[in-house]
C-alpha atoms as a PDB file:
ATOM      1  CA  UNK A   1     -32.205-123.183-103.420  1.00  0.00           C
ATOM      2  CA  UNK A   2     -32.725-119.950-105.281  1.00  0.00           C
ATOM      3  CA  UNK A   3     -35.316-117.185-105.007  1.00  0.00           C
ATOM      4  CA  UNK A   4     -34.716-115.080-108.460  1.00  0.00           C
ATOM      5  CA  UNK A   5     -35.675-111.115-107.671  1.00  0.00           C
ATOM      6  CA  UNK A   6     -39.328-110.356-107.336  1.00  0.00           C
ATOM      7  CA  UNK A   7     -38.876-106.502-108.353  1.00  0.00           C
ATOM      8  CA  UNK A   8     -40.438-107.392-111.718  1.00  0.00           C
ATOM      9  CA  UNK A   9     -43.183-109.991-110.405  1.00  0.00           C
ATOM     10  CA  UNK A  10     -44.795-108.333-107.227  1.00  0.00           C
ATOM     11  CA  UNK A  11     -47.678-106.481-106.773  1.00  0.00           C
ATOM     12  CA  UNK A  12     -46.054-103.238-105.975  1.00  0.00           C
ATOM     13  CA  UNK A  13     -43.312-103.594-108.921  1.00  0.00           C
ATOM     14  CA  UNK A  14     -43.989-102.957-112.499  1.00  0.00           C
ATOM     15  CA  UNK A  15     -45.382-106.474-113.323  1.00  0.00           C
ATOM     16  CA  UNK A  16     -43.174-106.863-116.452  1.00  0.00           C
ATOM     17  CA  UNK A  17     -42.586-110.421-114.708  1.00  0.00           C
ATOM     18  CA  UNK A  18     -39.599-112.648-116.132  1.00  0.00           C
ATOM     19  CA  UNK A  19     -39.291-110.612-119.007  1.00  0.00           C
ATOM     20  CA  UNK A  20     -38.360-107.301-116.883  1.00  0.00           C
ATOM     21  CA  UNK A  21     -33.760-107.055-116.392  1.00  0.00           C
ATOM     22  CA  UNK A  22     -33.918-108.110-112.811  1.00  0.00           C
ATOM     23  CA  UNK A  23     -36.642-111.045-112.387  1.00  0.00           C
ATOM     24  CA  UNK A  24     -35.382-112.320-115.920  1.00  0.00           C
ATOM     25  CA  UNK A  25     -31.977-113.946-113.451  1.00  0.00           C
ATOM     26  CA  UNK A  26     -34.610-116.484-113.105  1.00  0.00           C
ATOM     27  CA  UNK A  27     -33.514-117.761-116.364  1.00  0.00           C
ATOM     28  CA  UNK A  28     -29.855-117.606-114.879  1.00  0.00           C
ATOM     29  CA  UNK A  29     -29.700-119.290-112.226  1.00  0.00           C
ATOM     30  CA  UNK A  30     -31.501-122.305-114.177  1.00  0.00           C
ATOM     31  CA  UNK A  31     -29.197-122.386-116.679  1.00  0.00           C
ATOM     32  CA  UNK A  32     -26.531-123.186-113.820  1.00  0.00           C
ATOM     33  CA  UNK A  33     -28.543-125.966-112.229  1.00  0.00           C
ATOM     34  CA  UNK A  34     -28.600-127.250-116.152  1.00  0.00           C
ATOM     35  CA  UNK A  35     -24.739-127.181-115.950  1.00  0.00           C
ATOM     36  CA  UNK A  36     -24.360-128.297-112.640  1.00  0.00           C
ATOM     37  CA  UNK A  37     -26.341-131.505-113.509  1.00  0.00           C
ATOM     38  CA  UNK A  38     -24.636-132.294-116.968  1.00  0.00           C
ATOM     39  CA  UNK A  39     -21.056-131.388-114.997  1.00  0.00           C
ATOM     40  CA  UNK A  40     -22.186-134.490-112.706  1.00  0.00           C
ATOM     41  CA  UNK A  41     -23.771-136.682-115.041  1.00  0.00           C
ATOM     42  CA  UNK A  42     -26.635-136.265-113.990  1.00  0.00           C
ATOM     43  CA  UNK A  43     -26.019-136.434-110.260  1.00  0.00           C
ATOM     44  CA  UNK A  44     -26.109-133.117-108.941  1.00  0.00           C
ATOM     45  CA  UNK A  45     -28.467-131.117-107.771  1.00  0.00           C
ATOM     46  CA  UNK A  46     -30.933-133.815-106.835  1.00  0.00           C
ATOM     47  CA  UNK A  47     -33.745-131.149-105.574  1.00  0.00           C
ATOM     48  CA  UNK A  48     -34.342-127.541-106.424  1.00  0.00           C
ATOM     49  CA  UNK A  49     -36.161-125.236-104.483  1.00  0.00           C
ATOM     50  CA  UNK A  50     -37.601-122.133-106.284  1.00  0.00           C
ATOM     51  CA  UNK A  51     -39.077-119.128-103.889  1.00  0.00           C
ATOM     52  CA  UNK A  52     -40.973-116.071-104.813  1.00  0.00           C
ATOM     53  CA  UNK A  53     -43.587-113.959-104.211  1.00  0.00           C
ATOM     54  CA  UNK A  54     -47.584-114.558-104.817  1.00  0.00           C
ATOM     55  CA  UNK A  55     -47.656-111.866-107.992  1.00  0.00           C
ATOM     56  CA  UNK A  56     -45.628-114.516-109.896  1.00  0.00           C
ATOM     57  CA  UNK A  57     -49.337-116.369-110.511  1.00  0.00           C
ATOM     58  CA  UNK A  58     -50.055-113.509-112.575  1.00  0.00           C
ATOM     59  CA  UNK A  59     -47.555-111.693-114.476  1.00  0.00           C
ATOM     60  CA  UNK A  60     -47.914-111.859-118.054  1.00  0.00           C
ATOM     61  CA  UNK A  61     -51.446-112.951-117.783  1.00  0.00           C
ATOM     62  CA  UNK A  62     -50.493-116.072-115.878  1.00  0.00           C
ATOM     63  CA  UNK A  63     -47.769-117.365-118.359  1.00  0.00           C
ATOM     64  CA  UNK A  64     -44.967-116.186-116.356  1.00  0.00           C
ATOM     65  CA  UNK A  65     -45.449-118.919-113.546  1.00  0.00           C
ATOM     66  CA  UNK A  66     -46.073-121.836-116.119  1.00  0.00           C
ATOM     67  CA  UNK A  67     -42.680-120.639-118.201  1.00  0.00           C
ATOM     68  CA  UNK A  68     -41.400-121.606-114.750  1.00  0.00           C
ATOM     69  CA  UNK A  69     -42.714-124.896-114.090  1.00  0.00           C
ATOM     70  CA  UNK A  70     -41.979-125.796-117.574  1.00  0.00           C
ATOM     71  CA  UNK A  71     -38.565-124.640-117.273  1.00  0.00           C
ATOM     72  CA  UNK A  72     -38.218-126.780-114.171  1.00  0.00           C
ATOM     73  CA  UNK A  73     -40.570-130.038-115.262  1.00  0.00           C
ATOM     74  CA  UNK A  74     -38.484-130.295-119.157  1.00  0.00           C
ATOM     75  CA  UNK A  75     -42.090-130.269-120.988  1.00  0.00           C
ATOM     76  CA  UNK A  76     -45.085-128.139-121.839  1.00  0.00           C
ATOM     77  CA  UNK A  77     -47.197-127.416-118.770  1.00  0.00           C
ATOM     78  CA  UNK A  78     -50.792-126.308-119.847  1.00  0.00           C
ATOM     79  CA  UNK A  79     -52.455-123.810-118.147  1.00  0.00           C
ATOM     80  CA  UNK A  80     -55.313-124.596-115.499  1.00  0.00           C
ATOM     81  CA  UNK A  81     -58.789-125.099-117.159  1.00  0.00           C
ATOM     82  CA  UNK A  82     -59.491-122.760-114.794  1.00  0.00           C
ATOM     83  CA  UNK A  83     -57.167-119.685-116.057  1.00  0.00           C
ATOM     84  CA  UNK A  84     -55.778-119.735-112.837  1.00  0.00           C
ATOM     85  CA  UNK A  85     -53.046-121.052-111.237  1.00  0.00           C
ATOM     86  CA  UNK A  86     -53.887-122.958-107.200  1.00  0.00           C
ATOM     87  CA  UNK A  87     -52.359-122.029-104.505  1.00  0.00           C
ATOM     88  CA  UNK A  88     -50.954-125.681-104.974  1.00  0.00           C
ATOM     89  CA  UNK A  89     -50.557-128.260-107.592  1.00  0.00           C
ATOM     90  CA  UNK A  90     -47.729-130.691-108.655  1.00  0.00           C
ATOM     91  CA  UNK A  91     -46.372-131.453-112.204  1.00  0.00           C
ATOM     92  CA  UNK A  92     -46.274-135.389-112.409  1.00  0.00           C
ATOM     93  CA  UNK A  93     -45.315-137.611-115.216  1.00  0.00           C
ATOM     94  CA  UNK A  94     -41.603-137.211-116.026  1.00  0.00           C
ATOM     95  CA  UNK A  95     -38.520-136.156-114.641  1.00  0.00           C
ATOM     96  CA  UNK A  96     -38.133-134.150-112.553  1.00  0.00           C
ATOM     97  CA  UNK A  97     -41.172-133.885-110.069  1.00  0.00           C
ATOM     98  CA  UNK A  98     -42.002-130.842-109.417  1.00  0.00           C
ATOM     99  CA  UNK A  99     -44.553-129.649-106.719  1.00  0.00           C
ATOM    100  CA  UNK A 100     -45.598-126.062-106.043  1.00  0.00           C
ATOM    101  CA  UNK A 101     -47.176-124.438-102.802  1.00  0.00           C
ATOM    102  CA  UNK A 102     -48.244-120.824-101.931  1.00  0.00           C
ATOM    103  CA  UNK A 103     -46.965-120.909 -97.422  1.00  0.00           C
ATOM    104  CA  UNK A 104     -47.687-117.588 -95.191  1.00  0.00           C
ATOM    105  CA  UNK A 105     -45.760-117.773 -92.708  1.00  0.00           C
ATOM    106  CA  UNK A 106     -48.119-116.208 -90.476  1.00  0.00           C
ATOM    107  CA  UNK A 107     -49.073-119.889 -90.065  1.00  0.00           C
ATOM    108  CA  UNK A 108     -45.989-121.661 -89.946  1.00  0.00           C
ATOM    109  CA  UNK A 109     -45.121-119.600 -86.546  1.00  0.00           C
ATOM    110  CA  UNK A 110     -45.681-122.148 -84.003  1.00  0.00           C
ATOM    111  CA  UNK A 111     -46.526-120.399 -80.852  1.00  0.00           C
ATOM    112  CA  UNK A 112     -44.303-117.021 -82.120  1.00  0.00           C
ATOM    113  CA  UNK A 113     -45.659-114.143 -83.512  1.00  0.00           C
ATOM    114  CA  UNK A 114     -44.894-113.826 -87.333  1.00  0.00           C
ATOM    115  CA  UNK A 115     -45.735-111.343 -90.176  1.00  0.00           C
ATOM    116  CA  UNK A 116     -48.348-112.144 -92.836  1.00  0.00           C
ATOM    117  CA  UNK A 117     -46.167-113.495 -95.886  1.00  0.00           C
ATOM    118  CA  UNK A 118     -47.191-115.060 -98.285  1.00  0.00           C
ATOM    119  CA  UNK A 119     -44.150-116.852-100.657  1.00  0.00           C
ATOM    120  CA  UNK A 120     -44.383-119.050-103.372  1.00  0.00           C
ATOM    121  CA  UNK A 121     -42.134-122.579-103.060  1.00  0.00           C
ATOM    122  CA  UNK A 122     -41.393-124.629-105.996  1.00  0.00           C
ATOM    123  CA  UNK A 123     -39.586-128.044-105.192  1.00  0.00           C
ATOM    124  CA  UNK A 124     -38.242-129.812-108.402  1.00  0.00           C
ATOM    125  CA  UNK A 125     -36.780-133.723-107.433  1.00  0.00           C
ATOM    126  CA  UNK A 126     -34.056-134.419-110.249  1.00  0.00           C
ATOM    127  CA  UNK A 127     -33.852-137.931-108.633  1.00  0.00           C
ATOM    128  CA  UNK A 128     -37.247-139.379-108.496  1.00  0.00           C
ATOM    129  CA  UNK A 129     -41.061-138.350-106.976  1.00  0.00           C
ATOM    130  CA  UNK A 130     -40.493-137.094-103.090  1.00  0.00           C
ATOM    131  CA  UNK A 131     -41.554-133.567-104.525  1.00  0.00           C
ATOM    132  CA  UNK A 132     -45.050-134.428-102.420  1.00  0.00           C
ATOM    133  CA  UNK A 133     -43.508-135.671 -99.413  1.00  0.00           C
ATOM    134  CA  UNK A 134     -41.540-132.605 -99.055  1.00  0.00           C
ATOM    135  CA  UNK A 135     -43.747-129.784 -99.638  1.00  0.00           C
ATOM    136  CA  UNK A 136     -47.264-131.762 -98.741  1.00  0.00           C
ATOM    137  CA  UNK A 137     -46.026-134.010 -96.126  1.00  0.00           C
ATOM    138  CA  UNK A 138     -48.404-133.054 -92.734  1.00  0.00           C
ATOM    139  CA  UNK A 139     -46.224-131.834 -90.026  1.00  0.00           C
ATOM    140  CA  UNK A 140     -46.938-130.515 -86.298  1.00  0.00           C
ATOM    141  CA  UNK A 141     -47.070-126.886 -86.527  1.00  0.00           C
ATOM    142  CA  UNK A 142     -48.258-126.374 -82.622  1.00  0.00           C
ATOM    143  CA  UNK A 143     -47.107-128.300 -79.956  1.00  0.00           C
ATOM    144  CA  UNK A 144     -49.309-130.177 -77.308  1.00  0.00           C
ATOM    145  CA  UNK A 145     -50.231-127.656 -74.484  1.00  0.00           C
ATOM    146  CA  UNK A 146     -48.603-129.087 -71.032  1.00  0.00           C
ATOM    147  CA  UNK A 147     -50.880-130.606 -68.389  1.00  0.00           C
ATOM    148  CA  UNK A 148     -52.868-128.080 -66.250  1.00  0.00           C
ATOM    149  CA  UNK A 149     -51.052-127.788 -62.329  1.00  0.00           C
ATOM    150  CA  UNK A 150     -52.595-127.334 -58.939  1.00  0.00           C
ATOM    151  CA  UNK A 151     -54.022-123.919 -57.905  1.00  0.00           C
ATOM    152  CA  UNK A 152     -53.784-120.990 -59.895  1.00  0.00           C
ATOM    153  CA  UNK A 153     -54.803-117.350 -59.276  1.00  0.00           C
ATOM    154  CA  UNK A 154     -57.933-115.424 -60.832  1.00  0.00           C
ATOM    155  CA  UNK A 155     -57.560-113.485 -64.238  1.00  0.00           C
ATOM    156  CA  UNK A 156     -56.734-110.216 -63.977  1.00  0.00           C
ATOM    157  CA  UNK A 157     -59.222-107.265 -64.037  1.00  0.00           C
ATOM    158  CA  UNK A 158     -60.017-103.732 -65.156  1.00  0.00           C
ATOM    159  CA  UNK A 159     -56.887-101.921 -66.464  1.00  0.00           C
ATOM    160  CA  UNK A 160     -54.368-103.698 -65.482  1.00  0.00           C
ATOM    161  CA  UNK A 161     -55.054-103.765 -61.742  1.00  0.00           C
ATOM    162  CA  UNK A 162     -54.602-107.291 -60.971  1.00  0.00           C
ATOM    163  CA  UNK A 163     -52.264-108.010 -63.752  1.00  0.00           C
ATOM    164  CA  UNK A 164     -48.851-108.887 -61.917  1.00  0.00           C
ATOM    165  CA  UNK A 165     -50.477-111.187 -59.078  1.00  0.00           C
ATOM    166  CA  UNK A 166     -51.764-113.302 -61.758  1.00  0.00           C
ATOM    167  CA  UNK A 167     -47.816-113.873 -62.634  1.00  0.00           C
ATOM    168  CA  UNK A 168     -48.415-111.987 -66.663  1.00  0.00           C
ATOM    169  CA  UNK A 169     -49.502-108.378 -67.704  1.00  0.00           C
ATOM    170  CA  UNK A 170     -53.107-109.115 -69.812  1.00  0.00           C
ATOM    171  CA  UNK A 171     -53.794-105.765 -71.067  1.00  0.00           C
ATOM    172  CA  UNK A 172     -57.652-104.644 -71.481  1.00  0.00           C
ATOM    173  CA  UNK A 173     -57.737-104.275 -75.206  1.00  0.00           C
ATOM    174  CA  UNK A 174     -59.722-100.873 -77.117  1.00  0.00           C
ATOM    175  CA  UNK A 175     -61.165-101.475 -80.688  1.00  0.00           C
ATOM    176  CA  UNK A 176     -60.482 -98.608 -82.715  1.00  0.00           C
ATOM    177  CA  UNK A 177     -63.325 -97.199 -84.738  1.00  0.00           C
ATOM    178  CA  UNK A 178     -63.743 -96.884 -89.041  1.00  0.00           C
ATOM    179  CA  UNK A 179     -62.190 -93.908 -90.174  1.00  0.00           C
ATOM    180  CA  UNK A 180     -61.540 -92.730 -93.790  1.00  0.00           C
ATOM    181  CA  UNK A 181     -57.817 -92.035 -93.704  1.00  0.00           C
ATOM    182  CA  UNK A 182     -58.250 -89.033 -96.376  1.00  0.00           C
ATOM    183  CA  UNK A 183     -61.375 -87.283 -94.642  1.00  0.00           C
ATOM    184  CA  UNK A 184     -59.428 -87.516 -91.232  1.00  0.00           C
ATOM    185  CA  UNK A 185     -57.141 -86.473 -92.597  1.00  0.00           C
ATOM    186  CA  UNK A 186     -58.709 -83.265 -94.724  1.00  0.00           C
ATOM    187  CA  UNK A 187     -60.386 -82.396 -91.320  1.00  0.00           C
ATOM    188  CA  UNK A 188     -56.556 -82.279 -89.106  1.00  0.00           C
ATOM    189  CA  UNK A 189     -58.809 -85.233 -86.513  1.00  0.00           C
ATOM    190  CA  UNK A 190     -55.359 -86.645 -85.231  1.00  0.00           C
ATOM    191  CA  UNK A 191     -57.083 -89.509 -83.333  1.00  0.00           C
ATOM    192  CA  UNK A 192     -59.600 -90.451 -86.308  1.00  0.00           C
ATOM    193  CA  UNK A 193     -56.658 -90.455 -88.628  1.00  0.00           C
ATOM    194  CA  UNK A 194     -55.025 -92.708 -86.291  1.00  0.00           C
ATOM    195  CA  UNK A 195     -58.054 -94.966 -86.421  1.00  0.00           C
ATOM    196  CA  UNK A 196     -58.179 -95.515 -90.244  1.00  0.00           C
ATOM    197  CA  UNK A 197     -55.639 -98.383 -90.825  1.00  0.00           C
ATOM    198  CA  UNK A 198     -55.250-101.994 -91.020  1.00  0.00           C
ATOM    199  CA  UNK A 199     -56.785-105.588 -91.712  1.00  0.00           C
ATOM    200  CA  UNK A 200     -57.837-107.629 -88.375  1.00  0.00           C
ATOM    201  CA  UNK A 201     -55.904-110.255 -89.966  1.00  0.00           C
ATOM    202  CA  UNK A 202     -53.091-108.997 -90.347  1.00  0.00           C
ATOM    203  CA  UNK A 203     -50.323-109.398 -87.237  1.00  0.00           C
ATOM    204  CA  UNK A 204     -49.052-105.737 -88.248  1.00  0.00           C
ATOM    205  CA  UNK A 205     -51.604-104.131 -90.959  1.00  0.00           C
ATOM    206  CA  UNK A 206     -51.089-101.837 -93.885  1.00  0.00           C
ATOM    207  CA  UNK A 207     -52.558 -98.209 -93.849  1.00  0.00           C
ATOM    208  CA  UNK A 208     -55.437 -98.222 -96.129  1.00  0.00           C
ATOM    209  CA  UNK A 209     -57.112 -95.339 -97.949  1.00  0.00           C
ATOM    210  CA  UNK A 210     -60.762 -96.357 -97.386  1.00  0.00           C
ATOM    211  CA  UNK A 211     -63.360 -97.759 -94.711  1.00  0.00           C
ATOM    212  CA  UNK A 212     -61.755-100.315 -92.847  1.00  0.00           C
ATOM    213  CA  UNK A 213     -62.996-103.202 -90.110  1.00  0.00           C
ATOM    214  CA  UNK A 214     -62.151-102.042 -86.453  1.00  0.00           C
ATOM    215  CA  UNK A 215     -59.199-104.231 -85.162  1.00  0.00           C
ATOM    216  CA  UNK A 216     -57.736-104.527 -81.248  1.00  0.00           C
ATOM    217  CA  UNK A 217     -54.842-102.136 -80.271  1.00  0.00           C
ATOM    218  CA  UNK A 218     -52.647-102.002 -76.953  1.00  0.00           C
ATOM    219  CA  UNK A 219     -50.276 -99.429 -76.217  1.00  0.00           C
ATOM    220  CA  UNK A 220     -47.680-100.388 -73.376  1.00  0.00           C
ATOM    221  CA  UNK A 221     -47.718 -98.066 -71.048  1.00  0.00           C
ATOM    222  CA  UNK A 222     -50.696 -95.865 -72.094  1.00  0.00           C
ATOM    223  CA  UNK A 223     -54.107 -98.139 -72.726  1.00  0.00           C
ATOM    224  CA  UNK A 224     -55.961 -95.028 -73.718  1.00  0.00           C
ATOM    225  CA  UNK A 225     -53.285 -93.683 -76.542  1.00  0.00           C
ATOM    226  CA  UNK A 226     -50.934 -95.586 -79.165  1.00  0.00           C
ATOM    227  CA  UNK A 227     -49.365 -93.916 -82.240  1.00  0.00           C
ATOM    228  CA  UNK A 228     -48.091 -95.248 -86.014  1.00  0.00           C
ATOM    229  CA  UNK A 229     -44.321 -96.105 -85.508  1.00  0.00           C
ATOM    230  CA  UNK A 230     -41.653 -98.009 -88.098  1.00  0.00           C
ATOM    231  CA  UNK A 231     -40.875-101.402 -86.443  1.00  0.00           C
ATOM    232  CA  UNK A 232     -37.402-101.702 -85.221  1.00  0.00           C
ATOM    233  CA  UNK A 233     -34.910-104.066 -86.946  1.00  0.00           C
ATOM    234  CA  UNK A 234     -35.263-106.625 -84.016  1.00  0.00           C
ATOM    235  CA  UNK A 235     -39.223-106.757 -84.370  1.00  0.00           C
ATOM    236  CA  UNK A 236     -39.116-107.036 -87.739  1.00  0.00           C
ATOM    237  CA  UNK A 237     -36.053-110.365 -87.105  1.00  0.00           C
ATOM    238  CA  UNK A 238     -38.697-111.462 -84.669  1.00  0.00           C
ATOM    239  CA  UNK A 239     -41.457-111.316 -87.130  1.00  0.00           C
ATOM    240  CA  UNK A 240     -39.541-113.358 -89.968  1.00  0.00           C
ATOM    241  CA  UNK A 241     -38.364-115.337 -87.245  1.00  0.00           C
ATOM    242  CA  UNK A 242     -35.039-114.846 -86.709  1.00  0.00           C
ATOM    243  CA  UNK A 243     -33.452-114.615 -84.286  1.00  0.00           C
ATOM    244  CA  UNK A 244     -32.542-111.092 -82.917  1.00  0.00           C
ATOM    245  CA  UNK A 245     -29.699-109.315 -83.835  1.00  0.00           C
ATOM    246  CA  UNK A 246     -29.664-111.655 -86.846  1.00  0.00           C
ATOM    247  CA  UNK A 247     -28.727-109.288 -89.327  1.00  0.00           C
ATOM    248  CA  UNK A 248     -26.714-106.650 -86.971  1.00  0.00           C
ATOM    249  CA  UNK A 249     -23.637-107.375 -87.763  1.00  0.00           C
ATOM    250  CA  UNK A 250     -21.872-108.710 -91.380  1.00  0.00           C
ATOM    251  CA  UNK A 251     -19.036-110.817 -92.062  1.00  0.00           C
ATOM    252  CA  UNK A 252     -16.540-108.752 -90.927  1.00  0.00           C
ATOM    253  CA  UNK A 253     -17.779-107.804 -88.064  1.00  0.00           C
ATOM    254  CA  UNK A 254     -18.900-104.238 -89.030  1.00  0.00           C
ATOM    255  CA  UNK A 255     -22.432-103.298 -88.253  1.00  0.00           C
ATOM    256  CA  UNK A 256     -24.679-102.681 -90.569  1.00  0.00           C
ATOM    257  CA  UNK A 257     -26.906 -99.595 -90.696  1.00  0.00           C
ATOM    258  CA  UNK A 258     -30.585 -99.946 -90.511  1.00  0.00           C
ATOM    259  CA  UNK A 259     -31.839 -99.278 -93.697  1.00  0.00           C
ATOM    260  CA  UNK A 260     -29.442-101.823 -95.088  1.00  0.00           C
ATOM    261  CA  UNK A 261     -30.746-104.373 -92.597  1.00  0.00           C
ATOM    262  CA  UNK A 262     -34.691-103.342 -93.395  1.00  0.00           C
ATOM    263  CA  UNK A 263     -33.812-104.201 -97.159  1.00  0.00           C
ATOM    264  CA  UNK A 264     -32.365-107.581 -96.469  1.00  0.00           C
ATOM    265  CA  UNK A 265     -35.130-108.974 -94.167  1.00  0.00           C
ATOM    266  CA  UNK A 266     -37.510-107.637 -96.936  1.00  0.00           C
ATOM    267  CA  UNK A 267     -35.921-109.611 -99.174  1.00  0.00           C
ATOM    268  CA  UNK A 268     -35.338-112.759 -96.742  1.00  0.00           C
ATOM    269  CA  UNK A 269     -37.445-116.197 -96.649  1.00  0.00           C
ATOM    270  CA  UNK A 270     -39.717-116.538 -93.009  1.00  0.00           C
ATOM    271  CA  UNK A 271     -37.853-119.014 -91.210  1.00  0.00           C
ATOM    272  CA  UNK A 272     -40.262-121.357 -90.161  1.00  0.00           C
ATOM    273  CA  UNK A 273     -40.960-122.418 -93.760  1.00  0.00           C
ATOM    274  CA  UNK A 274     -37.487-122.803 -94.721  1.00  0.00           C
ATOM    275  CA  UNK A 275     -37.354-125.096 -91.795  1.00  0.00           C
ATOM    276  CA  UNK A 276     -40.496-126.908 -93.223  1.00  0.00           C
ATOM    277  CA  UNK A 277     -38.698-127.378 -96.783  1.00  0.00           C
ATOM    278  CA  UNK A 278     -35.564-128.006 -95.274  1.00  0.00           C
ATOM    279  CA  UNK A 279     -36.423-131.103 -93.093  1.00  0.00           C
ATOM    280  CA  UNK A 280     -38.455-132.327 -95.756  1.00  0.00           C
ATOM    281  CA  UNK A 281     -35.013-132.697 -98.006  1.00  0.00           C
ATOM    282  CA  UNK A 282     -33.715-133.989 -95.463  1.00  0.00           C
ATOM    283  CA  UNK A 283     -35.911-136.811 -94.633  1.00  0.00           C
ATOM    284  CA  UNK A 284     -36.187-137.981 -98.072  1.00  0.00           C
ATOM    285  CA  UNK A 285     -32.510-137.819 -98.541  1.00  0.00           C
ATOM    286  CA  UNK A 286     -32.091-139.542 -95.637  1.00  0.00           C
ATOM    287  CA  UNK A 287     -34.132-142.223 -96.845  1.00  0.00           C
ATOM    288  CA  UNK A 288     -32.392-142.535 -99.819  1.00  0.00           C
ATOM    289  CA  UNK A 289     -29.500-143.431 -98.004  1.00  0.00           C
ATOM    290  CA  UNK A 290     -30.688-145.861 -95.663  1.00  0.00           C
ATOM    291  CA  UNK A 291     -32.158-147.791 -98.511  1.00  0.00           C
ATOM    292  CA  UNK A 292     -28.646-147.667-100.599  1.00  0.00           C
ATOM    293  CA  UNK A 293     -26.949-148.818 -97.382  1.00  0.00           C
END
């Protein structure tokens, strides 16, 4: 499992894609899976797993992501008739198999809470075609909500009032209005400068520069106010679901500091999805064995 730096492939980098000195490792790391496999006749690794960010589609005017699943499928992989790549496909024919998906974790969350990402997985099978049964395979993502009980208490009202008898605090929820960020901005309007950012879709949403759709916001503690903050390193475990205090501490022991820990869950794979890929190998594997058996 390998996820080659996306410095040169994402949208905020400078897009010179597997060609640029840092996303070009790609190219590395394959070249030990290559030796790995002729050092074991073939044996070893039986499944790769390739991870990376959505801008790989389209460095390089697309050829970028099919110099990877040509890399990874040992033949030439045309490009879409289309001219663009789906957000899933499969390379089927030879050896290996190779399957590709675009997850956001944002979806994989269960009943947590997680951050819109949105990764790129590759899954190569050295060993035969269970590329589709691990990365297509239909799993539960949201489990079955528990039978309702006796009694119950009303919903809370107004702001707040009622909250704690109901057992839960449901806050009353504000919609903030559209703003331009740079005319609130030009005219000093804290609040309406406040107002101007985010996507409703988006669990924590990036400050934009133009007209924007209002979106729900709750302050704790003060319904009526709110302010743009940096999330702390344990909300932003929580949102890549981790657990918390995940990446306090390293190796030996010595905490890290918190711009250290920012850069490594920016740079880390949303858990749930791992856990998706990972049981998937798993249950093929597994399989494999019980049949040799």
């Amino acid at each position: 499992t390998f996820g080659s730096p996306c410095q040169n492939l994402s949208l905020i980098g400078n897009r010179s894609g597997l060609a640029g000195a840092k996303s070009s490792l790609f190219y590395q790391a394959f070249r030990i899976i290559q030796e790995m496999r002729d050092a074991t006749d073939n044996l070893y690794p039986a499944i790769a797993v390739w991870e990376n960010v959505m801008g790989a589609f389209s460095t390089n005017d697309r050829m970028d992501f099919r110099a990877v699943l040509s890399a990874f499928s040992d033949t030439e992989v045309p490009m879409p008739p289309s001219g663009r790549w789906g957000n899933a496909g499969m390379v089927r024919g030879g050896t290996p198999d190779v399957c590709w998906r675009l997850m956001d974790a944002q979806y994989w969350a269960g009943t947590r809470r997680l951050a819109r990402r949105q990764r790129i997985f590759v899954v190569a099978d050295f060993g035969g075609r269970r590329a589709a049964d691990i990365l297509f395979k239909p799993r539960p993502m949201l489990p079955l909500p528990p039978p309702c009980g006796e009694g119950g208490r009303a919903a809370a009202e107004g702001d707040r009032t009622a909250s704690f008898e109901t057992g839960r605090q449901i806050p009353v929820i504000h919609p903030f209005q559209c703003f331009r960020m740079r005319g609130a901005a030009k005219r000093q309007e804290e609040t309406a400068f406040r107002n101007s950012f985010g996507l409703p879709t988006d669990p924590f949403p990036t400050l934009l520069a133009s007209d924007v759709t209002p979106f729900a916001f709750w302050y704790e503690g003060d319904p009526e106010g709110g302010c743009i903050r940096f999330l702390t390193e344990t909300e932003s475990e929580r949102l890549m679901g981790l657990p918390e205090g995940w990446t306090k501490y390293g190796a030996d022991g010595v905490e890290i500091r918190p711009l250290q820990r920012y850069k490594a869950l920016g740079n880390a794979i949303a858990l749930p999805c791992a856990d998706y890929i990972m049981a998937g190998i798993y249950e093929v594997l597994a399989d494999r064995a019980g049949k040799e058996e």
